[in-house]
C-alpha atoms as a PDB file:
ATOM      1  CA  UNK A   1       0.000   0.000   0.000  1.00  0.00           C
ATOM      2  CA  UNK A   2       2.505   2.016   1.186  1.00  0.00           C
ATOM      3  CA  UNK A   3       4.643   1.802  -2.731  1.00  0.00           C
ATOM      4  CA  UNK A   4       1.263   2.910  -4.114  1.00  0.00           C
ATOM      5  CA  UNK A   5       1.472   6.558  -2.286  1.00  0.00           C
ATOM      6  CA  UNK A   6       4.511   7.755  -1.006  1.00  0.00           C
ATOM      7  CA  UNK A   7       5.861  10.314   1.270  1.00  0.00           C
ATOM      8  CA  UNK A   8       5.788  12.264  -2.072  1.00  0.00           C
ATOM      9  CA  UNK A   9       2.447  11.130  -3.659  1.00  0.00           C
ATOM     10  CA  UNK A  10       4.294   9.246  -6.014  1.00  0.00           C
ATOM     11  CA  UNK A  11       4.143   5.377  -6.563  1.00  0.00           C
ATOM     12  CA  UNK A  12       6.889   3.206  -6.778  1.00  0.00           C
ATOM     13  CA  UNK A  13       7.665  -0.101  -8.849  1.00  0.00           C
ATOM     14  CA  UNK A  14       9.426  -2.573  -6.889  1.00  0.00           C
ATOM     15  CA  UNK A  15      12.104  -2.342  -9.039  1.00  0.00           C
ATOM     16  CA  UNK A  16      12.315   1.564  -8.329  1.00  0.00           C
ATOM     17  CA  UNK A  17      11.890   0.762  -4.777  1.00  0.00           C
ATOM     18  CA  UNK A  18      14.914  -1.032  -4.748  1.00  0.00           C
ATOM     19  CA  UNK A  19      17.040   1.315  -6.722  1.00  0.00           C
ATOM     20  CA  UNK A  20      16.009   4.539  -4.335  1.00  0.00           C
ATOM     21  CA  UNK A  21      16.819   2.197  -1.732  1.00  0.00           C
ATOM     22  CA  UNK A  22      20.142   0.939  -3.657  1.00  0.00           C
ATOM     23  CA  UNK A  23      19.560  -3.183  -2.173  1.00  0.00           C
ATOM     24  CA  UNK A  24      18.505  -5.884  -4.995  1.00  0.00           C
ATOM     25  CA  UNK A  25      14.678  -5.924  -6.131  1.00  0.00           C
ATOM     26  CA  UNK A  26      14.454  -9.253  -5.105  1.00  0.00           C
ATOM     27  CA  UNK A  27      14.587  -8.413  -1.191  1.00  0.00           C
ATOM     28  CA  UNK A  28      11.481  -5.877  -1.651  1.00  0.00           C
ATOM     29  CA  UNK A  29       9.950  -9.181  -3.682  1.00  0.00           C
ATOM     30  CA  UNK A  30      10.716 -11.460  -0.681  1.00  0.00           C
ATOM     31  CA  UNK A  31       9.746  -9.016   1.663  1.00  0.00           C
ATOM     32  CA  UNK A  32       6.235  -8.207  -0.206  1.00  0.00           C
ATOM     33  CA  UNK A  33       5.526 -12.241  -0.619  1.00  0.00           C
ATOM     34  CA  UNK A  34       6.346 -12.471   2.765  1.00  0.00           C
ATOM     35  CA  UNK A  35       9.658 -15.181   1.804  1.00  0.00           C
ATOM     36  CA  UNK A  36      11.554 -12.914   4.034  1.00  0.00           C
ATOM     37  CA  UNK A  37      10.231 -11.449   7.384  1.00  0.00           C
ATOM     38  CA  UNK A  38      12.963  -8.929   8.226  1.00  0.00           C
ATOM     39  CA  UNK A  39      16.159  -6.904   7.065  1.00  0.00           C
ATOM     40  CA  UNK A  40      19.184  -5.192   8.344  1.00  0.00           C
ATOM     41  CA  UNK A  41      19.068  -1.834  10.309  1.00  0.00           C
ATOM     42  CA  UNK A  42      20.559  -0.159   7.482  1.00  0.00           C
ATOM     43  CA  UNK A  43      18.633  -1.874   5.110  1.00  0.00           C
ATOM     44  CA  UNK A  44      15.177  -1.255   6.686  1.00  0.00           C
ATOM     45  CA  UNK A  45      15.819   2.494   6.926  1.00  0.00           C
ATOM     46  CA  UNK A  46      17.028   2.721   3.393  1.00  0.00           C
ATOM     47  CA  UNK A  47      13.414   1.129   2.286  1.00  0.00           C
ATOM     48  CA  UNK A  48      11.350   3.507   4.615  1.00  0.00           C
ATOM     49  CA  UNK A  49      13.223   6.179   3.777  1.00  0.00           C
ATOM     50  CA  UNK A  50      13.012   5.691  -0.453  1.00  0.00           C
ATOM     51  CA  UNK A  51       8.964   5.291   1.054  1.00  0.00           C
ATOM     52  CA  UNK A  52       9.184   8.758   2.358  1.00  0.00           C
ATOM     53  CA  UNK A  53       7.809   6.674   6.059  1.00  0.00           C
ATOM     54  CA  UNK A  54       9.268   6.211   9.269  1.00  0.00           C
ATOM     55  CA  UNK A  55      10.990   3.241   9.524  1.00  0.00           C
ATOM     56  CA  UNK A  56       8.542   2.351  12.742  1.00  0.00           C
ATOM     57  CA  UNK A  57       5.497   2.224  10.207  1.00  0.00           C
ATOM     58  CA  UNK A  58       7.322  -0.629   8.039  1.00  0.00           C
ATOM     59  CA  UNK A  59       9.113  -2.204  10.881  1.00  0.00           C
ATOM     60  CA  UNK A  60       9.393  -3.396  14.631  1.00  0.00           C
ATOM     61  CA  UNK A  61      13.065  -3.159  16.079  1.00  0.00           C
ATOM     62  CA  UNK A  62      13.718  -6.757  16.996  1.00  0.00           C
ATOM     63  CA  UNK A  63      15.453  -5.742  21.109  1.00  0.00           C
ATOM     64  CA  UNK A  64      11.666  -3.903  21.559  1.00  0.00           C
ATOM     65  CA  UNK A  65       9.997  -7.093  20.627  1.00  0.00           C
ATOM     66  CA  UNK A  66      11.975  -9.008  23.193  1.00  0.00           C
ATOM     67  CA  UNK A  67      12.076  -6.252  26.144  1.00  0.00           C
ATOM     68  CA  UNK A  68       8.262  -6.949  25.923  1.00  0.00           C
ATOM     69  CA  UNK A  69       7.111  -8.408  28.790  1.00  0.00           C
ATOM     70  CA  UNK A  70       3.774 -10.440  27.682  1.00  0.00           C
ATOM     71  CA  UNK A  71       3.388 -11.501  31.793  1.00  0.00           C
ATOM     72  CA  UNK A  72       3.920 -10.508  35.564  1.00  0.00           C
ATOM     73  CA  UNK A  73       6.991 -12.966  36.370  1.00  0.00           C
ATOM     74  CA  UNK A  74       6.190 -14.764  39.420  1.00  0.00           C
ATOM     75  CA  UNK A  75       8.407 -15.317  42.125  1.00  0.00           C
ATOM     76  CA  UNK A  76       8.799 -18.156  44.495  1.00  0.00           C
ATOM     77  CA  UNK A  77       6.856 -16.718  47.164  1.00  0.00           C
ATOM     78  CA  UNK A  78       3.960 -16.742  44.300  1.00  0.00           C
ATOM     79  CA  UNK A  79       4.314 -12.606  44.298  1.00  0.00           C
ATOM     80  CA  UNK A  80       4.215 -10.859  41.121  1.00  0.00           C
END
């Protein structure tokens, strides 16, 4: 959705995605088909950037995803 109107109103090929982001076309394929679920730091900003996005709308920093805490941790006392 997000190649279809950019930062700039324009849309984007994936082929021209790739090149504004200078990484091969065949990551943005992967990524799109969903044969690859994640990128490089570097990598990710270069693709939200070509986007015109912040690189928190296309992606979630892996070390936030794991300082989630989904639970209380319980101690031995039974105390959360």
């Amino acid at each position: 959705m997000l190649m279809q109107r950019t930062g700039t109103g324009a849309r984007l090929s994936i082929r021209e995605l790739a090149a504004a982001a200078g990484i091969p076309h065949q990551t943005i394929g992967n990524l799109l088909t969903g044969d690859q679920e994640s990128v490089a730091g570097e990598t990710a900003y270069a693709i939200a950037g070509a986007i015109g996005v912040d690189t928190l709308v296309l992606w979630i920093p892996i070390e936030r995803a794991a300082t989630l805490q989904l639970a209380p941790q319980i101690n031995e006392a039974g105390v959360a």
